[in-house]
N, C-alpha and C. Protein backbone atom coordinates (compact mmCIF):
# COMPACT_ATOMS: atom_id res chain seq x y z
N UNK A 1 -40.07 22.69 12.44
CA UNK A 1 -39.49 21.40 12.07
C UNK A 1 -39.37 21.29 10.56
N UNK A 2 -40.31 21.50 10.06
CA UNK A 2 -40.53 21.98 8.08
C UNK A 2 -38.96 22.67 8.21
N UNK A 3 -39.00 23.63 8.67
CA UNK A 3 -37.89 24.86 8.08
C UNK A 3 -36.49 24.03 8.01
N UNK A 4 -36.02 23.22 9.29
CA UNK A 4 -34.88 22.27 9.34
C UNK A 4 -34.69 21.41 8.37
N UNK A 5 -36.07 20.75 8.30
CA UNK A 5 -35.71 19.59 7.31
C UNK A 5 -35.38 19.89 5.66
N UNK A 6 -36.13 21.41 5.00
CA UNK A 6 -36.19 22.19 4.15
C UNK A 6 -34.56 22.75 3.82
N UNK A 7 -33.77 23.37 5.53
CA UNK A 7 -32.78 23.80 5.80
C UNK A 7 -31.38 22.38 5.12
N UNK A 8 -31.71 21.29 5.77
CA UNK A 8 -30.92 20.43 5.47
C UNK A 8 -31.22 19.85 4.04
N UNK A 9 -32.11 19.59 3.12
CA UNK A 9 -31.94 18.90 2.30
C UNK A 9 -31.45 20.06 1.71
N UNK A 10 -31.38 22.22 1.33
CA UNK A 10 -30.93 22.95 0.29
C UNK A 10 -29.24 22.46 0.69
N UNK A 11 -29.41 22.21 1.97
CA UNK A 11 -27.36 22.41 2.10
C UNK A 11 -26.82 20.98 1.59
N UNK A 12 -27.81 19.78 1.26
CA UNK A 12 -27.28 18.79 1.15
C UNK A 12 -27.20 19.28 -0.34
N UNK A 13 -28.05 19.68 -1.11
CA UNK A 13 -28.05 19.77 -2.69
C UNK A 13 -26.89 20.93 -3.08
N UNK A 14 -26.64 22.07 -1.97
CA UNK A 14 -25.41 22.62 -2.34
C UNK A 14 -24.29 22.29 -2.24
N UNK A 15 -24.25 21.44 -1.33
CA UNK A 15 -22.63 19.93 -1.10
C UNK A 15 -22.54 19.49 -2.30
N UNK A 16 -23.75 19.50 -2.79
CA UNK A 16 -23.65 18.39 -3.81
C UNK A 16 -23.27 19.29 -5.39
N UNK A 17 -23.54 20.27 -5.37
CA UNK A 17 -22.40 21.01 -6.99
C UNK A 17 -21.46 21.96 -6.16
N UNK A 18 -20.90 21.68 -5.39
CA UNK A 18 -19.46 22.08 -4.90
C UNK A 18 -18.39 20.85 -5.12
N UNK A 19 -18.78 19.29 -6.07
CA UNK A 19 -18.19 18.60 -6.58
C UNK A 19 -17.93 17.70 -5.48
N UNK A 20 -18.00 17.45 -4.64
CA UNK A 20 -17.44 16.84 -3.60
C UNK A 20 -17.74 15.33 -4.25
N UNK A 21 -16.85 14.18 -4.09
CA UNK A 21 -16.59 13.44 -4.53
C UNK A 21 -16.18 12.42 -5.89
N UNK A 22 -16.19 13.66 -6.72
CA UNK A 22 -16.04 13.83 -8.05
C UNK A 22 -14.75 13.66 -8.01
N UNK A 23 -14.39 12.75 -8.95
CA UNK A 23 -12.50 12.33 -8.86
C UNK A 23 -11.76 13.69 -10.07
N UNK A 24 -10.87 13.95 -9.50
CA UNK A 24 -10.17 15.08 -9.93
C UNK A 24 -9.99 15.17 -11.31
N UNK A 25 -10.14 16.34 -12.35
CA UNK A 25 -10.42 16.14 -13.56
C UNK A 25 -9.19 15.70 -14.08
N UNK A 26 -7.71 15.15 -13.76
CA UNK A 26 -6.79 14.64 -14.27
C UNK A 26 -7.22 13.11 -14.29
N UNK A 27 -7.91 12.62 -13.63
CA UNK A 27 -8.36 11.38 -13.80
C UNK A 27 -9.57 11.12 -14.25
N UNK A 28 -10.44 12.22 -14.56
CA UNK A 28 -11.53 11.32 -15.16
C UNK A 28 -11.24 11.30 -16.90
N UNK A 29 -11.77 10.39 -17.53
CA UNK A 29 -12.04 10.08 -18.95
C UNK A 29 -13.11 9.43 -19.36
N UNK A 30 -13.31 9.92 -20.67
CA UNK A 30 -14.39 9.02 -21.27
C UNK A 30 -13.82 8.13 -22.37
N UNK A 31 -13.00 7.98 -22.60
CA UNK A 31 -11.92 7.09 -23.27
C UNK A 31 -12.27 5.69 -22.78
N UNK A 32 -12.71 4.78 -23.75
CA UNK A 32 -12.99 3.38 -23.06
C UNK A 32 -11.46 2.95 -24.08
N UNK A 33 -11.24 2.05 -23.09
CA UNK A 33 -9.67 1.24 -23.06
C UNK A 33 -10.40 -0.55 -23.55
N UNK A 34 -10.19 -1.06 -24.61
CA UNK A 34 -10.62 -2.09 -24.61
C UNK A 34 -9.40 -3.59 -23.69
N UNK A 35 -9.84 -4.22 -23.50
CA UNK A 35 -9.33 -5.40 -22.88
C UNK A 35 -9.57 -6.91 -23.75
N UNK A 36 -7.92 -6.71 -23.81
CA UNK A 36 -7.62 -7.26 -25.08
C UNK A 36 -7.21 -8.90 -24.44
N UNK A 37 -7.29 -9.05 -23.42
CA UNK A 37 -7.02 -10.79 -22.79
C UNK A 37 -7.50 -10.58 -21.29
N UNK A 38 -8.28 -11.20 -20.74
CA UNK A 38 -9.00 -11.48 -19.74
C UNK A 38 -8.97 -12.87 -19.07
N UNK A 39 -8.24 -13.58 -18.64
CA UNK A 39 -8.61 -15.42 -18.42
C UNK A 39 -7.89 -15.64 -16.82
N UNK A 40 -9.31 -15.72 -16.52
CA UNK A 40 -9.57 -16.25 -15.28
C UNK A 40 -9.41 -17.72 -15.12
N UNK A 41 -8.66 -18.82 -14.25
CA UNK A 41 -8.99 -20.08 -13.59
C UNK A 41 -8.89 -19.86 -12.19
N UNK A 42 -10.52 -20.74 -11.87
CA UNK A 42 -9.86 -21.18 -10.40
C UNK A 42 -10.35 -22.56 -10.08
N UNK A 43 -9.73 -23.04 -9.61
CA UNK A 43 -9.42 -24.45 -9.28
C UNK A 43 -10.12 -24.59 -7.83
N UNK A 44 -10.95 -25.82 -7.65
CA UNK A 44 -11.74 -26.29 -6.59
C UNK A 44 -10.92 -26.15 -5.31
N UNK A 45 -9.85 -26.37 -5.46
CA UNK A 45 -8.48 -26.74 -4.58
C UNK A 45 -7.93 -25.19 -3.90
N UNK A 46 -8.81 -24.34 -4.27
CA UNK A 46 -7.79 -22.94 -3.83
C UNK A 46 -7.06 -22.64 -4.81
N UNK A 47 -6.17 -22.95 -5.85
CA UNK A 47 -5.50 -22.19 -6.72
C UNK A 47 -6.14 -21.63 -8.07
N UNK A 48 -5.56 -20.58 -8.23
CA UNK A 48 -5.77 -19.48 -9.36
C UNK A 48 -4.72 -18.83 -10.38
N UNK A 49 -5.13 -18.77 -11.58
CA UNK A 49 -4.51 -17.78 -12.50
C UNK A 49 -5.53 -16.60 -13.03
N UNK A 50 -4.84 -15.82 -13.14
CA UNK A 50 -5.47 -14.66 -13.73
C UNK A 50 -4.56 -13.78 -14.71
N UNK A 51 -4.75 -13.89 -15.33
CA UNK A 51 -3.76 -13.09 -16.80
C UNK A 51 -5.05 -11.63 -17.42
N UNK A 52 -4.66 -10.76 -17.36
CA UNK A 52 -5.03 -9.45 -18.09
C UNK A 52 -4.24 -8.64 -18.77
N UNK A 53 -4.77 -8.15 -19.95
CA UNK A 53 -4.30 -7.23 -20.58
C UNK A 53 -4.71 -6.12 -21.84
N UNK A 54 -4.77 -5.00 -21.06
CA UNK A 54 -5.78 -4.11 -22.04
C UNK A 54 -4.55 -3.47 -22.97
N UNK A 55 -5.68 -2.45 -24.13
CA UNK A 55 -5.13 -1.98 -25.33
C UNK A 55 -4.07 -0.95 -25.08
N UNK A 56 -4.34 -0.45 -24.04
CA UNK A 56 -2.98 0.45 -23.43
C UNK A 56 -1.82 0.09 -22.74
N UNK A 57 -1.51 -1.16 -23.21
CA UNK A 57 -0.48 -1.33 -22.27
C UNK A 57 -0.47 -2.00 -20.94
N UNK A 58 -1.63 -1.92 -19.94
CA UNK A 58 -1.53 -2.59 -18.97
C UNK A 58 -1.68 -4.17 -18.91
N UNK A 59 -0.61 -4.77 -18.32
CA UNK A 59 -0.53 -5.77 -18.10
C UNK A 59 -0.31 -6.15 -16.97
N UNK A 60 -1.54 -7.48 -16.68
CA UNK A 60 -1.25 -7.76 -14.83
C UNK A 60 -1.70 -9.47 -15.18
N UNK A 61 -0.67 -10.12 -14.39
CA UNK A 61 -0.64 -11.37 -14.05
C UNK A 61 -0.10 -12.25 -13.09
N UNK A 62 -1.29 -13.33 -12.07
CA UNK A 62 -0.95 -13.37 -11.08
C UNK A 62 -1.32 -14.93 -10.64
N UNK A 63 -1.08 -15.43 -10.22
CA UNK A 63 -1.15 -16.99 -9.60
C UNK A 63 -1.09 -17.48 -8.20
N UNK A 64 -2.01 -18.13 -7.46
CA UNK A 64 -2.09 -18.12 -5.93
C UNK A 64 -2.30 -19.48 -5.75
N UNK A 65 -1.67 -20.13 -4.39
CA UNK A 65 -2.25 -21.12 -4.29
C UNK A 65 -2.38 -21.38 -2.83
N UNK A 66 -3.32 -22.55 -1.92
CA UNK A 66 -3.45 -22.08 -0.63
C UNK A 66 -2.60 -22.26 0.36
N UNK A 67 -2.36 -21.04 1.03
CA UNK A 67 -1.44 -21.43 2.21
C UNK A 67 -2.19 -21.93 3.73
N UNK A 68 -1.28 -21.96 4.30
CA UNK A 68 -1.30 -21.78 6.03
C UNK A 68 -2.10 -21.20 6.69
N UNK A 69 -3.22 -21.87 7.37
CA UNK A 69 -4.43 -21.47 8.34
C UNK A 69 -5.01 -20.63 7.68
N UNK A 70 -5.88 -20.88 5.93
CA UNK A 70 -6.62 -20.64 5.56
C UNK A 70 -6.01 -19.42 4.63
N UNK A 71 -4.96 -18.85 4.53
CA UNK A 71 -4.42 -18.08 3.81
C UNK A 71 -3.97 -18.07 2.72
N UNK A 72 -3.74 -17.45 1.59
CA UNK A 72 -3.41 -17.68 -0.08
C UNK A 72 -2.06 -17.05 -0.39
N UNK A 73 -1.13 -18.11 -1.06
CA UNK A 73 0.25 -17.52 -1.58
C UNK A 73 -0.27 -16.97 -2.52
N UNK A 74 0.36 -15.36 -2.79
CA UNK A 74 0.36 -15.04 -4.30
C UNK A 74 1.39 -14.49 -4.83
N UNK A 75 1.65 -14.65 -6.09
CA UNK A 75 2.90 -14.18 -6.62
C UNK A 75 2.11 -13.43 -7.71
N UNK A 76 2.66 -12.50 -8.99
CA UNK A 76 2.22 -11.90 -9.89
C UNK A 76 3.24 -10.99 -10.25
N UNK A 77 2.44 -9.98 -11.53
CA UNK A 77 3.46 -8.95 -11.77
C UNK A 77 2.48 -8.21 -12.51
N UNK A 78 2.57 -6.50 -12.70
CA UNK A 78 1.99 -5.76 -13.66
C UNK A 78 2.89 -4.88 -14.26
N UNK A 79 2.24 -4.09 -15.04
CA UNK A 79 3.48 -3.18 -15.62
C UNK A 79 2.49 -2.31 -16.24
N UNK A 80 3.40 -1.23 -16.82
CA UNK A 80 2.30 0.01 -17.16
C UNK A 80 3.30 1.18 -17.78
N UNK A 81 2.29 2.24 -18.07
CA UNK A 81 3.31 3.47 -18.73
C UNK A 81 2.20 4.53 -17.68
N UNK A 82 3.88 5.19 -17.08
CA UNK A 82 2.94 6.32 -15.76
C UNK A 82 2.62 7.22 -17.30
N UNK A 83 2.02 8.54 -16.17
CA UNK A 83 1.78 9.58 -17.16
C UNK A 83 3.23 10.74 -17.98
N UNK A 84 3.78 10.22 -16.89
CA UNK A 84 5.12 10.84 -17.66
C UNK A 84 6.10 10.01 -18.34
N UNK A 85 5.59 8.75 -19.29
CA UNK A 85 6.14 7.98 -20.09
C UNK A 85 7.09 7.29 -19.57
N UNK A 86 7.16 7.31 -18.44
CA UNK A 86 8.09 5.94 -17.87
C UNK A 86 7.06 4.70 -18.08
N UNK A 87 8.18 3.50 -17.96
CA UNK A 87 7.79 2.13 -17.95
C UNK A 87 7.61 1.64 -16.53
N UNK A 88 6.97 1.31 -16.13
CA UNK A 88 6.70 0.85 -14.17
C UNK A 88 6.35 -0.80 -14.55
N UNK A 89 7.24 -1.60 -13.95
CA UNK A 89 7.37 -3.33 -14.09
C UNK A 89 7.15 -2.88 -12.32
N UNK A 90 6.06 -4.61 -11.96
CA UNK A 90 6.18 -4.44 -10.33
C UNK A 90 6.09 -5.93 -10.08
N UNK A 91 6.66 -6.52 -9.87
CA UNK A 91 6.78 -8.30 -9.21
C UNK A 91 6.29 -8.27 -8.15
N UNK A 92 5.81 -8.97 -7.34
CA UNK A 92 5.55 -9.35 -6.09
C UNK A 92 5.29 -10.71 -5.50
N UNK A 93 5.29 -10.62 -4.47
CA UNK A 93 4.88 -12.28 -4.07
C UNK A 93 4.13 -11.93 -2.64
N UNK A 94 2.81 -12.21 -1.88
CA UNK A 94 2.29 -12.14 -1.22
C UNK A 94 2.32 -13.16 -0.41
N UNK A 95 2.62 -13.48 0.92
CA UNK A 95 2.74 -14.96 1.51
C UNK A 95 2.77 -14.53 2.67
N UNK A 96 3.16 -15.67 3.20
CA UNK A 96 2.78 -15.62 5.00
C UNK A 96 4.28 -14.47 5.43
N UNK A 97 4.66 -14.42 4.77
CA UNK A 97 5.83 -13.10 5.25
C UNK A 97 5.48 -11.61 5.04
N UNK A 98 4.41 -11.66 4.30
CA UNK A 98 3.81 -10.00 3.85
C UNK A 98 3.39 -9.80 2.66
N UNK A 99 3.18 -8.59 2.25
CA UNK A 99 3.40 -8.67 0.51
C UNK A 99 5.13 -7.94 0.15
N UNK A 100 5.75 -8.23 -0.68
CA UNK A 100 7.05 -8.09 -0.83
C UNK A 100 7.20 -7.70 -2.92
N UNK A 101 7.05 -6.40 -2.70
CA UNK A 101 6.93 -5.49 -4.03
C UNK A 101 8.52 -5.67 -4.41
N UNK A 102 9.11 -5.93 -5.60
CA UNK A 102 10.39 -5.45 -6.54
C UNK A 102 9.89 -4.85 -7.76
N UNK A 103 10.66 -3.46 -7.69
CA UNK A 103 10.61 -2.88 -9.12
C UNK A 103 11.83 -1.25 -8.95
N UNK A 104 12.51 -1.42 -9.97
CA UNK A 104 13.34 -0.35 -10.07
C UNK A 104 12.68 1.27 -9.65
N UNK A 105 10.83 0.83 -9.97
CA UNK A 105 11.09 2.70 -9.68
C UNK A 105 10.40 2.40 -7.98
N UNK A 106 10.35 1.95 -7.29
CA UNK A 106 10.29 1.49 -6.27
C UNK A 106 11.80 2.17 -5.44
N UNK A 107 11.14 2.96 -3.64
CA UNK A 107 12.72 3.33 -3.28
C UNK A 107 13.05 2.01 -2.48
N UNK A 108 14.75 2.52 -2.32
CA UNK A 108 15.17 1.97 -1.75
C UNK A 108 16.23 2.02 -0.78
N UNK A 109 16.09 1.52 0.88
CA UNK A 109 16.97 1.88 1.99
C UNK A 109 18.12 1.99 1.72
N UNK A 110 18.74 2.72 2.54
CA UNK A 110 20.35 3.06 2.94
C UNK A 110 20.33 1.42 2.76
N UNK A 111 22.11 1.08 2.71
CA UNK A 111 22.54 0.15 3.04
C UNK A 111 22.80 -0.18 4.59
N UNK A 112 23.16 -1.19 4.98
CA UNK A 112 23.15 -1.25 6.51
C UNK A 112 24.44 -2.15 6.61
N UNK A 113 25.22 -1.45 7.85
CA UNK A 113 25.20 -0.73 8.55
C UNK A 113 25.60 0.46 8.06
N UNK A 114 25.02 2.05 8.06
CA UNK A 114 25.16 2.74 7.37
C UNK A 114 25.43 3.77 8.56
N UNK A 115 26.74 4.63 8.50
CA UNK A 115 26.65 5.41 9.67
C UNK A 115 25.74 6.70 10.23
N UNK A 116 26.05 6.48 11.24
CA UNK A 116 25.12 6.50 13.21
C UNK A 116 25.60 7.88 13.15
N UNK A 117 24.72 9.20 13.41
CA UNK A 117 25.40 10.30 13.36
C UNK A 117 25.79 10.35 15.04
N UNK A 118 26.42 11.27 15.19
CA UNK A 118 27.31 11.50 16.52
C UNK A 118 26.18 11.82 17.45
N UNK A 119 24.99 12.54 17.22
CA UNK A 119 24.43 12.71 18.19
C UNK A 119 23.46 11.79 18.72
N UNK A 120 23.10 10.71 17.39
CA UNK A 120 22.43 9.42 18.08
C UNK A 120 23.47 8.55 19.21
N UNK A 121 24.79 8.72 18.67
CA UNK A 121 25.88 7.95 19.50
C UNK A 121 26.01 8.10 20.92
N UNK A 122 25.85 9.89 20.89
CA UNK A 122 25.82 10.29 21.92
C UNK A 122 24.66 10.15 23.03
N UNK A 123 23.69 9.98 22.57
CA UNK A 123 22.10 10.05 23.15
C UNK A 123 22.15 8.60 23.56
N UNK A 124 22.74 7.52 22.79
CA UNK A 124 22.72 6.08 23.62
C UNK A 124 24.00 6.40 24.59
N UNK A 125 24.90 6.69 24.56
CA UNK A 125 25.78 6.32 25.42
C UNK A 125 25.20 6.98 26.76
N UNK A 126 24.48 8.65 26.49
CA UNK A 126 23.62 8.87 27.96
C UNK A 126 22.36 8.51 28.61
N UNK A 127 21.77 7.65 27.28
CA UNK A 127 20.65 6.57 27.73
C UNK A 127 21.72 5.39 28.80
N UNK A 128 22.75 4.80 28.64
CA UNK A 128 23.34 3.72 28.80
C UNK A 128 23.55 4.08 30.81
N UNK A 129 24.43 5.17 30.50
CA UNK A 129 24.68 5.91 32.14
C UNK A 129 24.31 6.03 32.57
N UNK A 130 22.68 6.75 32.43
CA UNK A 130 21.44 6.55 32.93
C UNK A 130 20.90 5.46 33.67
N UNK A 131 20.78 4.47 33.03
CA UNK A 131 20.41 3.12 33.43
C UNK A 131 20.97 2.63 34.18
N UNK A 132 22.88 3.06 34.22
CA UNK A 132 23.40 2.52 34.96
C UNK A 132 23.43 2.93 36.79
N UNK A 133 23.29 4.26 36.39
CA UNK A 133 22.84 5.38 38.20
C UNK A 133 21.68 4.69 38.57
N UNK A 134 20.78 4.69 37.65
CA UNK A 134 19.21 4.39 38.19
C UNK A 134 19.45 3.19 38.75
N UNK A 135 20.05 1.77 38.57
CA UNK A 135 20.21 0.65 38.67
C UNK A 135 20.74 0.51 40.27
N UNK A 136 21.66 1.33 40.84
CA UNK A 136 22.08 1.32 41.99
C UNK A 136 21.18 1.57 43.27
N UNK A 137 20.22 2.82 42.63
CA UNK A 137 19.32 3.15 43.20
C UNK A 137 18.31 1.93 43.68
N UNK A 138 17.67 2.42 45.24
CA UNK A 138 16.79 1.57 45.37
C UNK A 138 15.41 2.47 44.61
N UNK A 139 14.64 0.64 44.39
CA UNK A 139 13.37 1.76 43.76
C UNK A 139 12.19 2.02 44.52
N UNK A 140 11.61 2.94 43.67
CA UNK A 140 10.95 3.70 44.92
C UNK A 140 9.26 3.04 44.53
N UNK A 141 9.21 1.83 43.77
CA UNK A 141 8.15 1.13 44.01
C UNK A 141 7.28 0.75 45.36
N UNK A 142 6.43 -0.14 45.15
CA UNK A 142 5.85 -0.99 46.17
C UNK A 142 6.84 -1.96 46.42
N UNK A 143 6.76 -2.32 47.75
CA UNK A 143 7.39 -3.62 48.15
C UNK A 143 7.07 -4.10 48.86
């Protein structure tokens, strides 16, 4: 019983400098980023502001107030510089419809109605025929 328990704590300490949970060295830093505006309100009532903004650039600001069967509208926006010097702006509004992200580097769908290739066309029209043979048929349920 010694030998197991001996057995499991060497394999736990060798898990443990094989890095495992150590965030990937593109993200770690020791670079402290100061935070250059911080202001929190919240209001007895359910509503909030929150405005941030550190020395690099990030900026996030956001405002909520209460919705429907205990739920919170929020609207906001942040923005940032990725690592490959783009500018990333992101709006949103959070509400009883979802959360609903706008921002240019954000994708975006085909237009609609956007054409149906021939073989989806084809695959409903023999879904359609289908339905229609089967329909004549008696079924072979309970009755």
């Amino acid at each position: 019983m010694k030998f197991l328990i001996l057995a499991a704590l060497v394999a736990v300490a060798a898990a443990d400098t094989q890095g495992y949970g150590a965030p990937p060295p593109r993200y770690a830093s020791s670079e402290e980023i100061a935070i250059l505006k911080d202001e929190r309100v919240i209001e007895d009532d359910g509503r909030y502001n929150f405005d941030m903004e550190t020395a690099n650039g990030i900026v996030f600001t956001e405002h909520g107030t209460p919705g429907e069967k205990g739920a919170v509208n929020s609207a906001g926006s942040f923005s940032y510089t990725a690592p490959d010097g783009t500018d990333v702006h992101l709006q949103y509004v959070a509400d009883g419809n979802g959360f609903q992200p706008q921002g240019a580097h954000l994708p975006v769908a085909p237009e609609f109605p956007h054409p149906i290739p021939d073989f989806v066309l084809e695959q409903i029209a023999f879904a359609a025929e289908e339905d229609a043979r089967n329909a004549k048929r008696p079924s072979g349920g309970y009755q």
